[in-house]
Structure formats: structure tokens, C-alpha cells
PDB file of N, CA and C in Angstrom:
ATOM      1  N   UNK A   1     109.550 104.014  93.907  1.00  0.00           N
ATOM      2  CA  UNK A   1     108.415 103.125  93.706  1.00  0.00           C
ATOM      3  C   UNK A   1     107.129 103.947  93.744  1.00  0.00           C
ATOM      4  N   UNK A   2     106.347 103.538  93.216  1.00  0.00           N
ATOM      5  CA  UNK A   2     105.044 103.693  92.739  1.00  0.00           C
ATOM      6  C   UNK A   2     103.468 103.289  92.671  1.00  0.00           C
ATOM      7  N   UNK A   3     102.707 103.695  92.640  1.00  0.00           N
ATOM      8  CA  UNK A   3     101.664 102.819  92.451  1.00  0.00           C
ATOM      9  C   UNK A   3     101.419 101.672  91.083  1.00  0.00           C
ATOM     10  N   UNK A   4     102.592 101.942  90.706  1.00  0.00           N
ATOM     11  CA  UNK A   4     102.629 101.107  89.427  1.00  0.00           C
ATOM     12  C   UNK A   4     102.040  99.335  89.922  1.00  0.00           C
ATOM     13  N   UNK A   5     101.038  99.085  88.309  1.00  0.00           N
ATOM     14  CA  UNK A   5     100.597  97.643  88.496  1.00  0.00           C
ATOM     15  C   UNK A   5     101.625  96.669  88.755  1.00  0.00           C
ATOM     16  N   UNK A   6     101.662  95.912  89.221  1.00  0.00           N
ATOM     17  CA  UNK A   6     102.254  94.762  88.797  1.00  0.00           C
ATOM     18  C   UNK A   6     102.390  93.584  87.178  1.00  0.00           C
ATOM     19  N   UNK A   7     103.437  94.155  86.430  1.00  0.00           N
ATOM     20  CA  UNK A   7     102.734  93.425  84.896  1.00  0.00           C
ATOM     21  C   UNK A   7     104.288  92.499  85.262  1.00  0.00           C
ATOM     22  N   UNK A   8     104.032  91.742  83.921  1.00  0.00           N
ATOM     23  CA  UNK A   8     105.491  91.441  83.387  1.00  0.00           C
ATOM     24  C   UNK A   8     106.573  91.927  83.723  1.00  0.00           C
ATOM     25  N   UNK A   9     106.522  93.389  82.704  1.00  0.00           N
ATOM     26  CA  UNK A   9     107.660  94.228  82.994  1.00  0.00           C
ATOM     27  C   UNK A   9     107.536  94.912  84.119  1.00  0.00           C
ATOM     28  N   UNK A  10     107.041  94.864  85.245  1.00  0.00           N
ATOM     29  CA  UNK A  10     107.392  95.556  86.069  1.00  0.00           C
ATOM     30  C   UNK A  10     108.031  94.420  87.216  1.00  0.00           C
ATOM     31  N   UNK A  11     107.744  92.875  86.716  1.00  0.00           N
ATOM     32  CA  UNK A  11     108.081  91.845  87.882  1.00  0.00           C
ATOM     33  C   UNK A  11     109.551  91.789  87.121  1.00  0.00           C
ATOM     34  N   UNK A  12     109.731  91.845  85.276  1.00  0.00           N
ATOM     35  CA  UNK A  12     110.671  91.710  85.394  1.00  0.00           C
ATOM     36  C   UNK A  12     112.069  92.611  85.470  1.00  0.00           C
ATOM     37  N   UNK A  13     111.966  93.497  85.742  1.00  0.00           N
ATOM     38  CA  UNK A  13     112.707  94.860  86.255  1.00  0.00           C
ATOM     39  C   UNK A  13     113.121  94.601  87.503  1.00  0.00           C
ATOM     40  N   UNK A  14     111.672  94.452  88.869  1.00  0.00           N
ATOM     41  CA  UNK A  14     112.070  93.781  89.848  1.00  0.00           C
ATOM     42  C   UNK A  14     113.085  93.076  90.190  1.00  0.00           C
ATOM     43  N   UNK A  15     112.948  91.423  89.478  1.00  0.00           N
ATOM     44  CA  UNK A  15     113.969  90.384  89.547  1.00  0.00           C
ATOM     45  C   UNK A  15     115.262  91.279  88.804  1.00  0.00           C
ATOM     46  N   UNK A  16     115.579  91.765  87.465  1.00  0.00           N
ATOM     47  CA  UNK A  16     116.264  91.732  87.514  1.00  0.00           C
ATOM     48  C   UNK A  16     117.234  92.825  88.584  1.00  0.00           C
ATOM     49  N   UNK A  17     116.688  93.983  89.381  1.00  0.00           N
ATOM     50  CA  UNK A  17     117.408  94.730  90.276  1.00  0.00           C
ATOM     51  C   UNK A  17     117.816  93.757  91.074  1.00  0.00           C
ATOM     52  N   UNK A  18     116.697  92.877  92.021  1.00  0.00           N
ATOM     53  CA  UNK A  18     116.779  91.970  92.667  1.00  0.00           C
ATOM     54  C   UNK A  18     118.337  91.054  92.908  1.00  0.00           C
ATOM     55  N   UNK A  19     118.439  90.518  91.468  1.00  0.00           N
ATOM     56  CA  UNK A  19     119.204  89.861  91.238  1.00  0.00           C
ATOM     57  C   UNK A  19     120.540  90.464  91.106  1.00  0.00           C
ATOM     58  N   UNK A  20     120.462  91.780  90.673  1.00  0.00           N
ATOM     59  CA  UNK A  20     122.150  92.437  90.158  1.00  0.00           C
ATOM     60  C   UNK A  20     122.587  93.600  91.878  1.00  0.00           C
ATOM     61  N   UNK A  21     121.268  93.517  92.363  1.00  0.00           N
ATOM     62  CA  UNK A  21     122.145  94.480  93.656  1.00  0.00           C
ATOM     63  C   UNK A  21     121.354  94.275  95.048  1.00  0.00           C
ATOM     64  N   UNK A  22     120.999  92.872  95.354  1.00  0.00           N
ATOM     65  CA  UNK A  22     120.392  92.603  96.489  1.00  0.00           C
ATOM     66  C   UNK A  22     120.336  91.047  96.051  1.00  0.00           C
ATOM     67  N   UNK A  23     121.630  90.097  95.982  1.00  0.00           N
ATOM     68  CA  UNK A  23     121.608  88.467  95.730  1.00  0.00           C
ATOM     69  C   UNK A  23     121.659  88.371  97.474  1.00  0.00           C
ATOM     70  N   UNK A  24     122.315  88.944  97.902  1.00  0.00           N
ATOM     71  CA  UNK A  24     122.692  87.970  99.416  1.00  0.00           C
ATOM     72  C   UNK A  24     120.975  88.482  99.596  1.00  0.00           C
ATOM     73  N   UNK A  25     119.878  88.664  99.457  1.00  0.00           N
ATOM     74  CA  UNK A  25     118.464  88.890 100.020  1.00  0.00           C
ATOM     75  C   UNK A  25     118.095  87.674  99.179  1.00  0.00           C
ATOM     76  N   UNK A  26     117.907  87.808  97.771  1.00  0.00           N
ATOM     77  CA  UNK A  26     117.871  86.280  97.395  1.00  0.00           C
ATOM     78  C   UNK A  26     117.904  85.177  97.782  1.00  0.00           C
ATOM     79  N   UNK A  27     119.542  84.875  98.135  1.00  0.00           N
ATOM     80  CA  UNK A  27     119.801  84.307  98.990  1.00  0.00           C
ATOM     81  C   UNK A  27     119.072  83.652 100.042  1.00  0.00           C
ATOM     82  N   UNK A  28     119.065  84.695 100.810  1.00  0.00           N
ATOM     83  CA  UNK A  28     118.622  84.536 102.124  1.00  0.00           C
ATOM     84  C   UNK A  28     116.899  84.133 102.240  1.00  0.00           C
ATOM     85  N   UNK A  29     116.255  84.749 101.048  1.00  0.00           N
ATOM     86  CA  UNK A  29     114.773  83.965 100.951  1.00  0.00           C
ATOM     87  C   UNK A  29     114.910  82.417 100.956  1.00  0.00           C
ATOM     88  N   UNK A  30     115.772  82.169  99.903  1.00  0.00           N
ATOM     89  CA  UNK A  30     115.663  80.853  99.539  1.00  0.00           C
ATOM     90  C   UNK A  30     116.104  79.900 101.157  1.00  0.00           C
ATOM     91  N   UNK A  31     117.186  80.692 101.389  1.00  0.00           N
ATOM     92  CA  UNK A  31     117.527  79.969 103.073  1.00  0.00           C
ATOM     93  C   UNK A  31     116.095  79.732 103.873  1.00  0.00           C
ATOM     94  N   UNK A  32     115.826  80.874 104.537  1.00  0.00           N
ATOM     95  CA  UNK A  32     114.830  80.882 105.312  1.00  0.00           C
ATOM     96  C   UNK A  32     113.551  80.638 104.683  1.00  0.00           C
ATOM     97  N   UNK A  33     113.053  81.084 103.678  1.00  0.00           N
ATOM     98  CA  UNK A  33     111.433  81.134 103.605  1.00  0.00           C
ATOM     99  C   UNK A  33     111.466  79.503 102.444  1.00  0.00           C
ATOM    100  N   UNK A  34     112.267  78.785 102.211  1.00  0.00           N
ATOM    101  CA  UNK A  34     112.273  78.029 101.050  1.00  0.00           C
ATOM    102  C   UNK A  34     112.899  77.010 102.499  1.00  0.00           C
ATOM    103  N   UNK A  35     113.195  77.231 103.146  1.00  0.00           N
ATOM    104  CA  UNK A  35     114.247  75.976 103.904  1.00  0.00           C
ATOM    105  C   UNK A  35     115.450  75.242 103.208  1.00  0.00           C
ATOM    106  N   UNK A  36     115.913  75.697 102.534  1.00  0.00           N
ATOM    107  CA  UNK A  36     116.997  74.977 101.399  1.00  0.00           C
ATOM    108  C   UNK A  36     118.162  75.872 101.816  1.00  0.00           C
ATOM    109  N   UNK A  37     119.021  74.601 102.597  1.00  0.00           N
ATOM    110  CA  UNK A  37     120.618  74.666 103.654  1.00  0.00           C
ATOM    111  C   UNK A  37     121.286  75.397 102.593  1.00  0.00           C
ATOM    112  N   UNK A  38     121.533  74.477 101.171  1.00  0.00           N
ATOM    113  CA  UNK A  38     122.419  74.477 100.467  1.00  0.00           C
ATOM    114  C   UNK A  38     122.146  74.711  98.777  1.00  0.00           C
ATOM    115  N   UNK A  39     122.789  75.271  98.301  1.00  0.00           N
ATOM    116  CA  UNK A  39     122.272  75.474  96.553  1.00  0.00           C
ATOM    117  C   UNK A  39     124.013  76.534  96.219  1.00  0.00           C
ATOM    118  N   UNK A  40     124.333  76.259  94.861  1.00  0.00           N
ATOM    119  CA  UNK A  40     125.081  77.389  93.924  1.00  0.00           C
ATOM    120  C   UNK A  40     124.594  78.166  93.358  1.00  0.00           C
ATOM    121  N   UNK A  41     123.277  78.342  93.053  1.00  0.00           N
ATOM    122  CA  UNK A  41     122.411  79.917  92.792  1.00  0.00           C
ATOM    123  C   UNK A  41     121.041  79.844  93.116  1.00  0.00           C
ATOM    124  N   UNK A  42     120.944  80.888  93.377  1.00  0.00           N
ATOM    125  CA  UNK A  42     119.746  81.404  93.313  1.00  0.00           C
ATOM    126  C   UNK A  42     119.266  83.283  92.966  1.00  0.00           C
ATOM    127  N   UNK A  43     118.279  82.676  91.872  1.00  0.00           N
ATOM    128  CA  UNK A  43     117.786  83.922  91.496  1.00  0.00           C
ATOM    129  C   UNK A  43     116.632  84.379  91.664  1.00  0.00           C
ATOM    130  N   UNK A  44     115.868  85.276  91.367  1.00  0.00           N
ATOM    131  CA  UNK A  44     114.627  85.574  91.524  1.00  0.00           C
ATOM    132  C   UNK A  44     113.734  86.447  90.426  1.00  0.00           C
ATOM    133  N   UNK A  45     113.274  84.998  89.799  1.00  0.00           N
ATOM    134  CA  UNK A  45     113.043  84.557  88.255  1.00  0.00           C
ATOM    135  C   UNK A  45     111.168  85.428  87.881  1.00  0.00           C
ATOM    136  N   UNK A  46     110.692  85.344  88.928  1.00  0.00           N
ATOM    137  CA  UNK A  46     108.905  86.062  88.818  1.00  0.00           C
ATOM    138  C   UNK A  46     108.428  86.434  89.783  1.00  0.00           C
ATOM    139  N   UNK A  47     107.448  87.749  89.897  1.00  0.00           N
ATOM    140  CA  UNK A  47     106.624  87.890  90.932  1.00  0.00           C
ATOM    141  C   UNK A  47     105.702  88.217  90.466  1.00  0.00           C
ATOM    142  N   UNK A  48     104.472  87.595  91.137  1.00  0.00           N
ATOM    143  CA  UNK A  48     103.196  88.390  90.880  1.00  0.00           C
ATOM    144  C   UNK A  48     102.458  88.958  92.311  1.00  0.00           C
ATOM    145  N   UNK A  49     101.203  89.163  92.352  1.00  0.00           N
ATOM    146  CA  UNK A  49     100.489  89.470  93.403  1.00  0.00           C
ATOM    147  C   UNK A  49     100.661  88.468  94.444  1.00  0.00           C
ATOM    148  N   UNK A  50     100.793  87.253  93.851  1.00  0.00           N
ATOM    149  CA  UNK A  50     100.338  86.113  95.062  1.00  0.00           C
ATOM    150  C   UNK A  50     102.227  85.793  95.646  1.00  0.00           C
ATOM    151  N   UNK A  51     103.094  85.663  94.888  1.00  0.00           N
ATOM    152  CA  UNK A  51     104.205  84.737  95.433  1.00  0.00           C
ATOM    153  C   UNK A  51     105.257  85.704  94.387  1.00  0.00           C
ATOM    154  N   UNK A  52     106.306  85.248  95.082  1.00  0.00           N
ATOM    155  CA  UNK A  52     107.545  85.572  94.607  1.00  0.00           C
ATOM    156  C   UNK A  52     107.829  83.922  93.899  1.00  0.00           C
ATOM    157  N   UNK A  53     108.934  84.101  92.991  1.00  0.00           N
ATOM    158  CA  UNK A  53     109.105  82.360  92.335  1.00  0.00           C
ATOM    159  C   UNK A  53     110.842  83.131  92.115  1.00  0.00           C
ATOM    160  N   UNK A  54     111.676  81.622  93.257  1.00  0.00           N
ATOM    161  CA  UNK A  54     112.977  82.063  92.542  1.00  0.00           C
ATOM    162  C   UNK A  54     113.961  80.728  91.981  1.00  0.00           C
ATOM    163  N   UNK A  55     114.500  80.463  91.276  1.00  0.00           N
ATOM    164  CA  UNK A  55     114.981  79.155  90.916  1.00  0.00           C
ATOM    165  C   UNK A  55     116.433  79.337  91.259  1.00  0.00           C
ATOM    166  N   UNK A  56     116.617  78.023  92.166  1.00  0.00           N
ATOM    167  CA  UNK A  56     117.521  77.465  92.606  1.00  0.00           C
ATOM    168  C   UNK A  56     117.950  76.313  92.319  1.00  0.00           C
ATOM    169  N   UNK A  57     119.234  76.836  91.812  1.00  0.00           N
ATOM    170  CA  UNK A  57     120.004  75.415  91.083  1.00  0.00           C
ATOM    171  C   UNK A  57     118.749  75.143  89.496  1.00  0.00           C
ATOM    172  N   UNK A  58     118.809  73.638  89.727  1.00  0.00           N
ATOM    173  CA  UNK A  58     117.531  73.674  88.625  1.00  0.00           C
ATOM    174  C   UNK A  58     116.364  73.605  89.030  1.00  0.00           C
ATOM    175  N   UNK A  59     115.899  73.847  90.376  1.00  0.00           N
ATOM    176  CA  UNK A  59     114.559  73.711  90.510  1.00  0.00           C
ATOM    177  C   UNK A  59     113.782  75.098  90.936  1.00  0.00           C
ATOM    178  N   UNK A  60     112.247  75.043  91.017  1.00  0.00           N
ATOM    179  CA  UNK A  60     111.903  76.410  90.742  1.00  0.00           C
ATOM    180  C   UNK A  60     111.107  76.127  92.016  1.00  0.00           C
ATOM    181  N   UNK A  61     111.047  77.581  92.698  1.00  0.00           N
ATOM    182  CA  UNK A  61     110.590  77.626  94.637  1.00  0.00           C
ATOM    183  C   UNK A  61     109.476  78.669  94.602  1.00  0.00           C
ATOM    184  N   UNK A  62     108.475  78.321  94.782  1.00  0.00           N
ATOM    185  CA  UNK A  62     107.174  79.471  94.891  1.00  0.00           C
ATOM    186  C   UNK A  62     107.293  79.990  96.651  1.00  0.00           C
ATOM    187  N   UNK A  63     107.417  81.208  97.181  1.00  0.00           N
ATOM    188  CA  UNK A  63     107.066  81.546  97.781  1.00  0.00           C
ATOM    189  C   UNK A  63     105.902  82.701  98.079  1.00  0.00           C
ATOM    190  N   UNK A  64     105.431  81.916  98.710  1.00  0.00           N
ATOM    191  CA  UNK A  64     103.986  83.205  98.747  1.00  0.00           C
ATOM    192  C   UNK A  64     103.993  84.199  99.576  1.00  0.00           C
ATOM    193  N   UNK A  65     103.175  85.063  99.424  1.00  0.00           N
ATOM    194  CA  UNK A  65     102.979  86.285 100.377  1.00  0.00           C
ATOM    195  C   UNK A  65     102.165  86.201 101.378  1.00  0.00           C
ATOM    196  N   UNK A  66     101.866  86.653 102.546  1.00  0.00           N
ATOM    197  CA  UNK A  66     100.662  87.155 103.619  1.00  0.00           C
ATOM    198  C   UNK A  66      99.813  87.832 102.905  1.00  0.00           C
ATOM    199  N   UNK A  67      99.731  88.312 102.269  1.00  0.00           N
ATOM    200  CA  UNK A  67      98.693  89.120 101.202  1.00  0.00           C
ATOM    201  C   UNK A  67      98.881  89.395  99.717  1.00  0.00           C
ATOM    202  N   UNK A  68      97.841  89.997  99.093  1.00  0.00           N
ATOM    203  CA  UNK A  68      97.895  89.895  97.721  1.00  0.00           C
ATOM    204  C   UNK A  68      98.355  91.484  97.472  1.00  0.00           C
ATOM    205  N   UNK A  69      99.452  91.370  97.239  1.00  0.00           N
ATOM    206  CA  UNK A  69      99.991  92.153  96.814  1.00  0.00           C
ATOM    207  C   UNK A  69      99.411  93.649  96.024  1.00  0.00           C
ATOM    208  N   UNK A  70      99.415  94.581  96.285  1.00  0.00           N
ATOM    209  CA  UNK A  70      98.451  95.729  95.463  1.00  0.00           C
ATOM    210  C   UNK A  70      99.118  96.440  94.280  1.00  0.00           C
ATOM    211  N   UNK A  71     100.823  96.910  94.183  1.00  0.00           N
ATOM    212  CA  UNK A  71     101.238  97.550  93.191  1.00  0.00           C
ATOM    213  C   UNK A  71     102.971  97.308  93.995  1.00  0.00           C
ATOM    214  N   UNK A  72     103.554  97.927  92.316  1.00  0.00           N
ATOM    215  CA  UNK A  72     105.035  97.509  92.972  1.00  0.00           C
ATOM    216  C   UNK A  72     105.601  98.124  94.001  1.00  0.00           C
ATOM    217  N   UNK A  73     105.069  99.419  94.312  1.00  0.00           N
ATOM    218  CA  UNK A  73     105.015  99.677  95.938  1.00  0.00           C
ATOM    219  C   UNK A  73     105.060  98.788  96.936  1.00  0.00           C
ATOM    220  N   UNK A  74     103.847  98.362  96.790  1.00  0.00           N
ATOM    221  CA  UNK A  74     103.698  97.112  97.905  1.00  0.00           C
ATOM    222  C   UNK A  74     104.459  96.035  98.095  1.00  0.00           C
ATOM    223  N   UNK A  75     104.688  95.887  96.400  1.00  0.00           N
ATOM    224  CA  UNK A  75     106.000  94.714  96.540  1.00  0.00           C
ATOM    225  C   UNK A  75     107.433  95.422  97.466  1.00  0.00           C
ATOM    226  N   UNK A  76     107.866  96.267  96.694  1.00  0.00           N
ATOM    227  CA  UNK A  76     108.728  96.781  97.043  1.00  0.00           C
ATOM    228  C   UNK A  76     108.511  96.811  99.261  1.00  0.00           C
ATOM    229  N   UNK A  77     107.494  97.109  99.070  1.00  0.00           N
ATOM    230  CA  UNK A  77     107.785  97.084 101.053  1.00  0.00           C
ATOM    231  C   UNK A  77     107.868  95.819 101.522  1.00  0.00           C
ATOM    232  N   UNK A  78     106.979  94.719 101.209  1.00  0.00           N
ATOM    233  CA  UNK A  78     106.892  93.522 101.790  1.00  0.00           C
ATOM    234  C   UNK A  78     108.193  92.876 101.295  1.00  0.00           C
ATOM    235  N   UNK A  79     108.778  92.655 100.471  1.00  0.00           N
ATOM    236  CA  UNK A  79     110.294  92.264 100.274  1.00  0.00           C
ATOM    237  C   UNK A  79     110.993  92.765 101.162  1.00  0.00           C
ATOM    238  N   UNK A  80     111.134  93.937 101.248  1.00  0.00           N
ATOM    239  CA  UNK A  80     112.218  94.697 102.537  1.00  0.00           C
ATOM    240  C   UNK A  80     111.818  93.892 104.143  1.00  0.00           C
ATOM    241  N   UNK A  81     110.473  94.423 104.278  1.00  0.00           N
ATOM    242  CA  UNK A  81     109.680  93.448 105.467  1.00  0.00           C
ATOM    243  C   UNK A  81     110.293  92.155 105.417  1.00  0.00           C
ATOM    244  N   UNK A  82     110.133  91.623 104.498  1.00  0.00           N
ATOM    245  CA  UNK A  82     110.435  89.475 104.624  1.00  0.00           C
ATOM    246  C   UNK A  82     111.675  90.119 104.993  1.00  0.00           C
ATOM    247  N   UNK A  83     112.892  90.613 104.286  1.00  0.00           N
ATOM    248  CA  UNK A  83     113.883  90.677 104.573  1.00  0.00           C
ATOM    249  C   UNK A  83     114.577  90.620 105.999  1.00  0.00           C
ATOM    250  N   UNK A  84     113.695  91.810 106.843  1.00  0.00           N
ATOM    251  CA  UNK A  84     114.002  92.160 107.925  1.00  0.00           C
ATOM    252  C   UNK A  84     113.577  91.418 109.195  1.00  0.00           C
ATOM    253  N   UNK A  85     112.036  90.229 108.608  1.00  0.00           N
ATOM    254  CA  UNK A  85     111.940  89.226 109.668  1.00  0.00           C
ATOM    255  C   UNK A  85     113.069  87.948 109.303  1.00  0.00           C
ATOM    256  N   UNK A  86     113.904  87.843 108.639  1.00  0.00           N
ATOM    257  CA  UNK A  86     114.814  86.674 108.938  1.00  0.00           C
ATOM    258  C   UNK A  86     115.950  87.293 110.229  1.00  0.00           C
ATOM    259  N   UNK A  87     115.809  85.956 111.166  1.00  0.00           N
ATOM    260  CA  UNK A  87     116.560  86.261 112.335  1.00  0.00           C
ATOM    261  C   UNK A  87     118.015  86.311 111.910  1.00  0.00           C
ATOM    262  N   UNK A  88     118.891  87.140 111.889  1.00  0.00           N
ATOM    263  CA  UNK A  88     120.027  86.900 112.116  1.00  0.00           C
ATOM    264  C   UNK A  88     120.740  85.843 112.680  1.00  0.00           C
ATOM    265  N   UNK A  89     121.793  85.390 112.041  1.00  0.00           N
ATOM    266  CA  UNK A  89     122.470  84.393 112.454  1.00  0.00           C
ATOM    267  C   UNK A  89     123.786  84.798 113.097  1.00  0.00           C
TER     268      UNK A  89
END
């Protein structure tokens, strides 16, 4: 990762790593930061500076950030971060 902007293609590169080698993190957003028990998918469809957006089932879940995001660096840490504040179950 990089100081690279945040564009399109760089949110959609994101989602798609996101999606092909880190779903149980997916997942687990939609659990904890979305509150939603139950769903058969979830992906993680956009990001920009402000929120991550991932659609579950058919409906679409904005989650936002603590801050505005600066470059995909930043994304890249604060994803790992959210990751690591969900409590274990």
C-alpha cells in the first residue's frame, strides 16, 4: 500500500481483494458494525473517504469511518484496525 488516492479503481481493487481473500472480515463488518445476526452474503461493493458500503443479501449497508480517510494506505490500516476491535466471540 501506498499513498495512492482513493478513486474508483483503487476502491474497486480494494473490494474486490476484500471480497476474494478476507470474506470472513466482510463478514464480520456486516455482523458487528452493521448489527445484522443473519444474511447469505455479504460483499464489499464501495469505499470512499467517508464509509465503506457492503451489500447484504439485497440490501445495501453504509458504514462509516472515525475519520476521513486520506489514501489507500489509510484505508488499508483502518480496515485491519475495525477488524481487530471486533470482540471475539
Amino acid at each position: 500500500m501506498n499513498s495512492e488516492p482513493i478513486t474508483q479503481e483503487s476502491s474497486t481493487r480494494i473490494c474486490n481483494h476484500m471480497n476474494k481473500d478476507h470474506e470472513d472480515a466482510v463478514n464480520a463488518y456486516a455482523k458487528y458494525y452493521g448489527k445484522i445476526k443473519t444474511f447469505k452474503s455479504a460483499k464489499m461493493i464501495s469505499l470512499s473517504p467517508e464509509a465503506v458500503q457492503l451489500k447484504i443479501d439485497d440490501e445495501t449497508l453504509e458504514i462509516k469511518f472515525d475519520h476521513i480517510l486520506q489514501d489507500c494506505s489509510d484505508a488499508h490500516k483502518t480496515l485491519v484496525r475495525m477488524i481487530k476491535a471486533i470482540p471475539k466471540l
